[in-house]
Protein backbone atom coordinates (compact mmCIF):
# COMPACT_ATOMS: atom_id res chain seq x y z
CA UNK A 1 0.00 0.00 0.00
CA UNK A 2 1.11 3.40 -0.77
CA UNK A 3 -1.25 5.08 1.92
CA UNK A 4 0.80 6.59 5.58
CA UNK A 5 -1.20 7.53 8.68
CA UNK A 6 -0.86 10.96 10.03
CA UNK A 7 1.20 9.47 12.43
CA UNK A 8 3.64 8.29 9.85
CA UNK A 9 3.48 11.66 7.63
CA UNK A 10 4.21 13.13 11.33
CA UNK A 11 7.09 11.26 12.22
CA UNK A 12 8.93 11.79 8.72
CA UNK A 13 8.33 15.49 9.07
CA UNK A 14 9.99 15.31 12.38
CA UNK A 15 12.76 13.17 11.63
CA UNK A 16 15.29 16.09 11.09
CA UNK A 17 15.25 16.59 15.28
CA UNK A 18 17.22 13.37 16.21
CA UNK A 19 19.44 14.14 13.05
CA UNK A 20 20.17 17.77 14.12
CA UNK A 21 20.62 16.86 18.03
CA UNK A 22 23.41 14.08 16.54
CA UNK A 23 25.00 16.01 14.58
CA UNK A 24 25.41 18.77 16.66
CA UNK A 25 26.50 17.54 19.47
CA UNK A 26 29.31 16.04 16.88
CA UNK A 27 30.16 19.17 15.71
CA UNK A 28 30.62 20.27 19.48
CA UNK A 29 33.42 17.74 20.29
CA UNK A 30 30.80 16.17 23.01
CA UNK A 31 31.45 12.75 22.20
CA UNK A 32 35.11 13.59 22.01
CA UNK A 33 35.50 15.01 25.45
CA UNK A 34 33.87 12.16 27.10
CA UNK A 35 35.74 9.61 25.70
CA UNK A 36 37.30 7.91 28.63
CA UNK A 37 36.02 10.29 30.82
CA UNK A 38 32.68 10.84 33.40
CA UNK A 39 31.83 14.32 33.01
CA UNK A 40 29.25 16.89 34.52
CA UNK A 41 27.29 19.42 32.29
CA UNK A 42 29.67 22.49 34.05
CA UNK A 43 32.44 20.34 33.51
CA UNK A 44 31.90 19.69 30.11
CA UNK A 45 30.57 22.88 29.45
CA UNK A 46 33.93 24.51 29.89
CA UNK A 47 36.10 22.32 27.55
CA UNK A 48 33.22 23.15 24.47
CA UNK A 49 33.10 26.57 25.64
CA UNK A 50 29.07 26.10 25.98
CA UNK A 51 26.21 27.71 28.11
CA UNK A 52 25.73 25.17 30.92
CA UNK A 53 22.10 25.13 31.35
CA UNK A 54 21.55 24.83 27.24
CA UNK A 55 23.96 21.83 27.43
CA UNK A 56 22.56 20.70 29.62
CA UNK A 57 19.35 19.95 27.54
CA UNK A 58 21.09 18.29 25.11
CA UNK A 59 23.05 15.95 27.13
CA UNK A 60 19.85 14.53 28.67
CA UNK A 61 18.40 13.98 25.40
CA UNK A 62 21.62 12.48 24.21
CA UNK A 63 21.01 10.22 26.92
CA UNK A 64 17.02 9.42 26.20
CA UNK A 65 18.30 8.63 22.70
CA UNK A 66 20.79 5.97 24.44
CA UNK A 67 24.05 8.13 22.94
CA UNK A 68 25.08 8.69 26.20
CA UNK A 69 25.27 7.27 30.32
CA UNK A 70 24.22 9.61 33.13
CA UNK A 71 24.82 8.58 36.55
CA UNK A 72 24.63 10.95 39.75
CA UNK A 73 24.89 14.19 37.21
CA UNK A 74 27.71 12.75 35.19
CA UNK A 75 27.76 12.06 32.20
CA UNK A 76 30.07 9.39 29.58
CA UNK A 77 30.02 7.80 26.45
CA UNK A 78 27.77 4.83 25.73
CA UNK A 79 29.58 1.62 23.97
CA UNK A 80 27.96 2.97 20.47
CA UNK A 81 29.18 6.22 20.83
CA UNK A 82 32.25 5.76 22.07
CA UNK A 83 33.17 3.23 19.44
CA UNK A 84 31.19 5.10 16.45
CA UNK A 85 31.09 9.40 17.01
CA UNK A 86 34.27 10.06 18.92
CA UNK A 87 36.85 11.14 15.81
CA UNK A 88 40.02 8.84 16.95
CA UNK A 89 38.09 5.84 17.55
CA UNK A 90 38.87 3.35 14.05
CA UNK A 91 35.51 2.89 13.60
CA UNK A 92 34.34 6.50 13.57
CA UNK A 93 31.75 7.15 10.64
CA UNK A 94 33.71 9.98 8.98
CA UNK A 95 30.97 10.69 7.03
CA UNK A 96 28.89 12.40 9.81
CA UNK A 97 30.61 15.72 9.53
CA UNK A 98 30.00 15.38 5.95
CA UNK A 99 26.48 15.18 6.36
CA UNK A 100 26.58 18.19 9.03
CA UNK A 101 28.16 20.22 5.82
CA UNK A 102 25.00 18.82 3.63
CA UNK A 103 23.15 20.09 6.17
CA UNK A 104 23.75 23.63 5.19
CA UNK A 105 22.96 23.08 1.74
CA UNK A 106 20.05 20.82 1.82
CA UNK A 107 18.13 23.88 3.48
CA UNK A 108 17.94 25.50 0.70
CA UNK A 109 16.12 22.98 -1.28
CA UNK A 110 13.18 25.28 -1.36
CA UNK A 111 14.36 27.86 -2.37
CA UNK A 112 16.37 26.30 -5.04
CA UNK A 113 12.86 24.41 -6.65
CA UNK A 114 11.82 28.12 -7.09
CA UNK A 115 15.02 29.93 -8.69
CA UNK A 116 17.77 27.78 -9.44
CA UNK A 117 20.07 31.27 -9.19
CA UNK A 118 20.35 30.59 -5.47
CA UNK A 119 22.56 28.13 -5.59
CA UNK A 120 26.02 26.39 -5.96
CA UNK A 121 28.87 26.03 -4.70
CA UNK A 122 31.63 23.33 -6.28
CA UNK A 123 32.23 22.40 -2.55
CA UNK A 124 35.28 20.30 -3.25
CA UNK A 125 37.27 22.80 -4.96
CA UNK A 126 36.33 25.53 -2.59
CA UNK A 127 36.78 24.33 0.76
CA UNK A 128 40.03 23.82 2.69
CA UNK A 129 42.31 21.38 3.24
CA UNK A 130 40.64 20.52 6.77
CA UNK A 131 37.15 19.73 5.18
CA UNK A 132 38.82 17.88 2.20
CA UNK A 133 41.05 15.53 4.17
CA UNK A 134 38.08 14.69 6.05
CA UNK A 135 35.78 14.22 3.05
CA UNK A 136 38.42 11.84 1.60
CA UNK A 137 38.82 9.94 5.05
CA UNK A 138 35.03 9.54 4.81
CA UNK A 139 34.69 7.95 1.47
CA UNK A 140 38.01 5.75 2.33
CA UNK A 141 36.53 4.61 5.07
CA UNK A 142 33.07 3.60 3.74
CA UNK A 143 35.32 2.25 0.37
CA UNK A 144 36.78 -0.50 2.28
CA UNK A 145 33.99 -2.70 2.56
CA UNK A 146 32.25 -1.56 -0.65
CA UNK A 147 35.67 -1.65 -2.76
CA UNK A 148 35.93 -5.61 -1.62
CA UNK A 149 32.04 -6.36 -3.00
CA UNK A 150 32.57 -4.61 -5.77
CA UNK A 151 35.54 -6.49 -6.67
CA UNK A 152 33.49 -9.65 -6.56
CA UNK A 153 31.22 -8.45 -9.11
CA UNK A 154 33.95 -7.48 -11.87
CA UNK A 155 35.56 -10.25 -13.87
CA UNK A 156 39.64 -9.19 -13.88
CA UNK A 157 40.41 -12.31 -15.74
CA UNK A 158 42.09 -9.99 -18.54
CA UNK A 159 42.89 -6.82 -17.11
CA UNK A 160 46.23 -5.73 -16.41
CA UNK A 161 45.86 -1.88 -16.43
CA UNK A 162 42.86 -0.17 -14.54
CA UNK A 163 42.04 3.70 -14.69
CA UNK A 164 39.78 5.23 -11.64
CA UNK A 165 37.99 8.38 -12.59
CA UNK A 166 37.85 10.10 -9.81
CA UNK A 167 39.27 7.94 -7.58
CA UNK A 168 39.78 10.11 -4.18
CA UNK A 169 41.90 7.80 -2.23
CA UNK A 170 42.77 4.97 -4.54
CA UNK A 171 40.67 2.11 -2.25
CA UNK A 172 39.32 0.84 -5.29
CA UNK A 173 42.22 0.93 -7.17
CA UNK A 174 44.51 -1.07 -4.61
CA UNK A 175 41.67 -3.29 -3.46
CA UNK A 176 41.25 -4.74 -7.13
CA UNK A 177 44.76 -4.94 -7.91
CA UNK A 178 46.32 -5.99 -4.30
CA UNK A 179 45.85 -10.11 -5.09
CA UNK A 180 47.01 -9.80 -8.42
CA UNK A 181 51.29 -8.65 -8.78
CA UNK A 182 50.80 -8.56 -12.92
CA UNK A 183 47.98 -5.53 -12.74
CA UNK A 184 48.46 -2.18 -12.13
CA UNK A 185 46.17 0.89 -12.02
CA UNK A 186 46.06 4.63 -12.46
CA UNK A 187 43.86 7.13 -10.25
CA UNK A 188 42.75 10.19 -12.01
CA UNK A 189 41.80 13.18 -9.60
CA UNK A 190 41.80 17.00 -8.87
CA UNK A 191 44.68 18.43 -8.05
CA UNK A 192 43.75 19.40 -4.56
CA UNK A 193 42.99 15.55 -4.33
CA UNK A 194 46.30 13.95 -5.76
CA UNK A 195 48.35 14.29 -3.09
CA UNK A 196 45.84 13.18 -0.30
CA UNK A 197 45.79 10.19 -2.83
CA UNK A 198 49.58 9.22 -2.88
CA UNK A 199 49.45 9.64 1.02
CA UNK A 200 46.80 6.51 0.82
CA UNK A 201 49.02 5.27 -2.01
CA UNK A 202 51.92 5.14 0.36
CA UNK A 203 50.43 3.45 3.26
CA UNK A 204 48.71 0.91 1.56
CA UNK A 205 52.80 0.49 0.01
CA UNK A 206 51.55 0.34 -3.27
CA UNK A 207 53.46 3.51 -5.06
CA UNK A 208 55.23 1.19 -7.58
CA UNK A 209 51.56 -0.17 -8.97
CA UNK A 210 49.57 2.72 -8.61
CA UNK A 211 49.89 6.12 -10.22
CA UNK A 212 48.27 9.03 -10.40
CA UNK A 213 46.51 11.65 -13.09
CA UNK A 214 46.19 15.40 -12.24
CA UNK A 215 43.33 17.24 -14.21
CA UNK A 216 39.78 17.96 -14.63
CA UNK A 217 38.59 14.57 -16.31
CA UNK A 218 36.19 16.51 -18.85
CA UNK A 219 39.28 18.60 -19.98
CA UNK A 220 42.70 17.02 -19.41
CA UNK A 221 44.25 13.83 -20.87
CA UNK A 222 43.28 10.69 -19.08
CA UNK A 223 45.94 8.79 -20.79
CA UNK A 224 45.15 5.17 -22.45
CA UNK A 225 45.42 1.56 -22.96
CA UNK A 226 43.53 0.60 -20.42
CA UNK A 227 41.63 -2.75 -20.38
CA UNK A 228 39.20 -1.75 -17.48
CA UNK A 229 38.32 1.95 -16.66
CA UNK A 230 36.19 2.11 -13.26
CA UNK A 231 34.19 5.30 -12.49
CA UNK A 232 32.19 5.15 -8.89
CA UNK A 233 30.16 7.84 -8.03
CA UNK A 234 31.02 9.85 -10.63
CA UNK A 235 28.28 10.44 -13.42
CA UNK A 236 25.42 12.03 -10.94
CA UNK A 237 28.06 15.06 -10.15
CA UNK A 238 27.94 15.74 -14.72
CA UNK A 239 25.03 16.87 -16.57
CA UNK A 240 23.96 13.97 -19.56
CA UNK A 241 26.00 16.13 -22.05
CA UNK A 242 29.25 16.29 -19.77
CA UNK A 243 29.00 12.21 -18.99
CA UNK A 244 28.34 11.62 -22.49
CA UNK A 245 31.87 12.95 -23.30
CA UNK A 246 33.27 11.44 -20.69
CA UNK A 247 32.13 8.38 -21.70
CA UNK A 248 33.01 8.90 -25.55
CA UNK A 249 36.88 9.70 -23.80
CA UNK A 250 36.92 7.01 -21.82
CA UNK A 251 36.22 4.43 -24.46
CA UNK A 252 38.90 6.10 -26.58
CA UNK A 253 41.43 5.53 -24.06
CA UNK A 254 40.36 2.00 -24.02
CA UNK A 255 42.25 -1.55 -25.32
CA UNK A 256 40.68 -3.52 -28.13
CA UNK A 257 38.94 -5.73 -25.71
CA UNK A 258 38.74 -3.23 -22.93
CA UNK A 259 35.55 -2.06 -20.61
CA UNK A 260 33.90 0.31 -18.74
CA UNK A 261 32.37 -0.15 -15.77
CA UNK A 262 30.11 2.51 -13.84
CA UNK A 263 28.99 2.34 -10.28
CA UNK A 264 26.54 4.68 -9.31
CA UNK A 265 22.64 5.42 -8.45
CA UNK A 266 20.81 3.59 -11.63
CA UNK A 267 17.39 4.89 -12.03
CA UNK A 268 14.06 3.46 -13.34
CA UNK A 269 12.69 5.35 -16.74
CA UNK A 270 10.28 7.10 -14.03
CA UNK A 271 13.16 7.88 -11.62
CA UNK A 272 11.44 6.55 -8.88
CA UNK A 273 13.34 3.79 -8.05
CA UNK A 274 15.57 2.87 -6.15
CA UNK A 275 14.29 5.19 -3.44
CA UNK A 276 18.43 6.09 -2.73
CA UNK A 277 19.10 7.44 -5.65
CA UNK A 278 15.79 9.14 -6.04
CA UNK A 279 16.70 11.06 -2.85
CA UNK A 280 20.18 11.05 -4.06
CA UNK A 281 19.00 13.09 -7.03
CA UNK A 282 17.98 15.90 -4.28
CA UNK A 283 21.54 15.90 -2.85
CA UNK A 284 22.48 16.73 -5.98
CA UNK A 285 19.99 19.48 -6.65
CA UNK A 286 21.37 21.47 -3.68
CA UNK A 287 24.73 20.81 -4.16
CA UNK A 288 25.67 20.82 -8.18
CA UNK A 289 24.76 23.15 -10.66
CA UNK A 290 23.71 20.02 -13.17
CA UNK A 291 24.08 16.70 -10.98
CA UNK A 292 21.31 14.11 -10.91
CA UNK A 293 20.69 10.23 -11.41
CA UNK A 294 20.83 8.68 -14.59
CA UNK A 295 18.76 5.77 -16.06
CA UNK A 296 19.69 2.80 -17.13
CA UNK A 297 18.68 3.82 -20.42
CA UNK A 298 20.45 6.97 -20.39
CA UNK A 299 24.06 5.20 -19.42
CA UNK A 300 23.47 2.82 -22.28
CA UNK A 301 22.64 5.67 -25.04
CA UNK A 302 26.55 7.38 -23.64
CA UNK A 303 27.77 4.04 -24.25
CA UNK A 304 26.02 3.05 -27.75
CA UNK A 305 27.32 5.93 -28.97
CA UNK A 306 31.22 4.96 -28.33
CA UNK A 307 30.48 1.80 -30.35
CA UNK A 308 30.90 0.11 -26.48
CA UNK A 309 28.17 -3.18 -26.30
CA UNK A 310 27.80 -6.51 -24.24
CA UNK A 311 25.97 -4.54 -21.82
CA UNK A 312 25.61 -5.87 -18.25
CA UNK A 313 23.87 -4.20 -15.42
CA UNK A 314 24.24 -6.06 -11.79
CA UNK A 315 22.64 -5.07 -8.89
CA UNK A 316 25.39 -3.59 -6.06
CA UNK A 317 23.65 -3.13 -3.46
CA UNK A 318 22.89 -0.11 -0.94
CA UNK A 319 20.46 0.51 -3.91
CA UNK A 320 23.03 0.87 -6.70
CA UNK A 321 23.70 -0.43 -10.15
CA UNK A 322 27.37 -1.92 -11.60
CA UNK A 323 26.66 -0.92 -15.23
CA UNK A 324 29.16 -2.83 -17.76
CA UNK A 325 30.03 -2.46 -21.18
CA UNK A 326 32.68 -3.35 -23.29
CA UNK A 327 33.92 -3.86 -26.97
């Protein structure tokens, strides 16, 4: 049934509260300062340089919400939070500051639905190093995992050279390469984003298999002779005209038998489903001046067009696609 109860309409209207409370007390350092540590509101209050008696209020929800312990006025960290929100734990979700940024930018999705002039900003290239680092840290971090399903998904039987559009930190890159000493791979990214990338690079000790690109991927060489070239979350950031060059680049810079394989939000013809990337398509809204989700349909036309066939399309999970095609 496609019907809600008031109650339901109620409760997603409401929804932002928990998400603001988490994310704020986040941004305050809260979890941070109690990690390891019992602390009253004054107490605490003092290292966050916060009013006490507004604190106070949202420690004890932090508490209803089973974030945090209170006993006799002090408060601490619960096993979740210590393990998942404080920053030097290795299980922090790095994303959450992300999402405190998107924040910002998803309020003006109003605004933006009635004059597109309001917006953008090419966040990326305009923020500092601080926010970058930790955007990067956040997509490694959720790559890990995702890098080693894709992987299972990709036949590598024939590749030896990989390109990653895009690739921010290299995870998928070393992850698809790191079993197999005859392949090697090349991560194309901004040049803000290259030398975050040969940190990773370097720790995963993988500098004499995987290089780097510099350049804006629409303008710059990308090189060539490739036999695989990966793009992940890539074509909703392009409008269809910029992917469709991409995609006409890529598949120049291709080997006879080569392929290219896109991992993204792939939409329905009504662009309804998956639900993800229909709410993905919103992200993108308030944060890109031409960004959406693409249909299968639509991926298939950028790839028809570069003489690239044998599509495949394989669900990825978390409500993606793995869109194949090769010569």
């Amino acid at each position: 049934m496609n019907n809600y109860s008031s109650a339901e309409i109620m409760q997603m209207i409401t929804g932002y509260q928990h998400s603001r409370i988490l994310l704020s007390a986040v941004e305050l350092g809260i979890f941070d300062e109690l990690d390891g540590h019992k602390l009253s509101c004054t107490e605490l209050a003092e290292k966050i340089e916060a009013v006490p008696d507004s604190l106070e209020k949202l420690l004890n929800v932090l508490t209803s919400l089973r974030l945090l312990n209170k006993d006799n006025g002090k408060f601490f960290n619960t096993e979740s939070s210590g393990k998942f929100l404080v920053k030097s734990s290795p299980a922090f979700l790095g994303g959450v500051m992300h999402q405190n940024h998107l924040w910002n930018t998803w309020s003006r999705l109003s605004a933006i639905i009635k004059s597109r002039e309001t917006k953008k900003e090419v966040e990326i290239n305009r923020r500092g190093g601080e926010w970058l680092r930790a955007f990067i840290a956040a997509m490694h971090t959720r790559g890990i995992t995702r890098a080693r399903d894709i992987k299972e998904l990709i036949n590598f039987s024939s590749v030896k050279r990989i390109l990653d559009i895009g690739g921010g930190s290299g995870i998928f890159a070393s992850t698809f390469i790191k079993d197999n000493p005859s392949m090697s791979a090349v991560v194309f990214d901004l040049p803000n984003v290259v030398p975050i990338t040969k940190e990773y690079i370097e720790k995963e000790n993988m500098s004499k298999r995987i290089f780097t690109l510099t350049g804006n991927y629409l303008l710059d060489d990308i090189g060539s002779e490739y036999d695989l070239i990966f793009l992940s979350a890539v074509i909703h950031s392009n409008s269809y005209n910029e992917n469709a060059l991409l995609i006409k680049k890529c598949a120049s810079a291709l080997n006879k038998n080569g392929r290219i394989a896109i991992l993204d939000y792939i939409m329905n013809d009504e662009r309804t489903s998956p639900v993800a990337g229909a709410v993905f398509a919103i992200n993108m809204l308030v944060g890109t001046d031409e960004g959406t989700t693409y249909t299968e349909k639509e991926i298939k036309e950028w790839m028809t067009a570069t003489g690239l066939k044998n599509f495949e399309l394989i669900n990825a999970g978390e409500g993606s696609g793995l869109m194949i095609g090769g010569f």
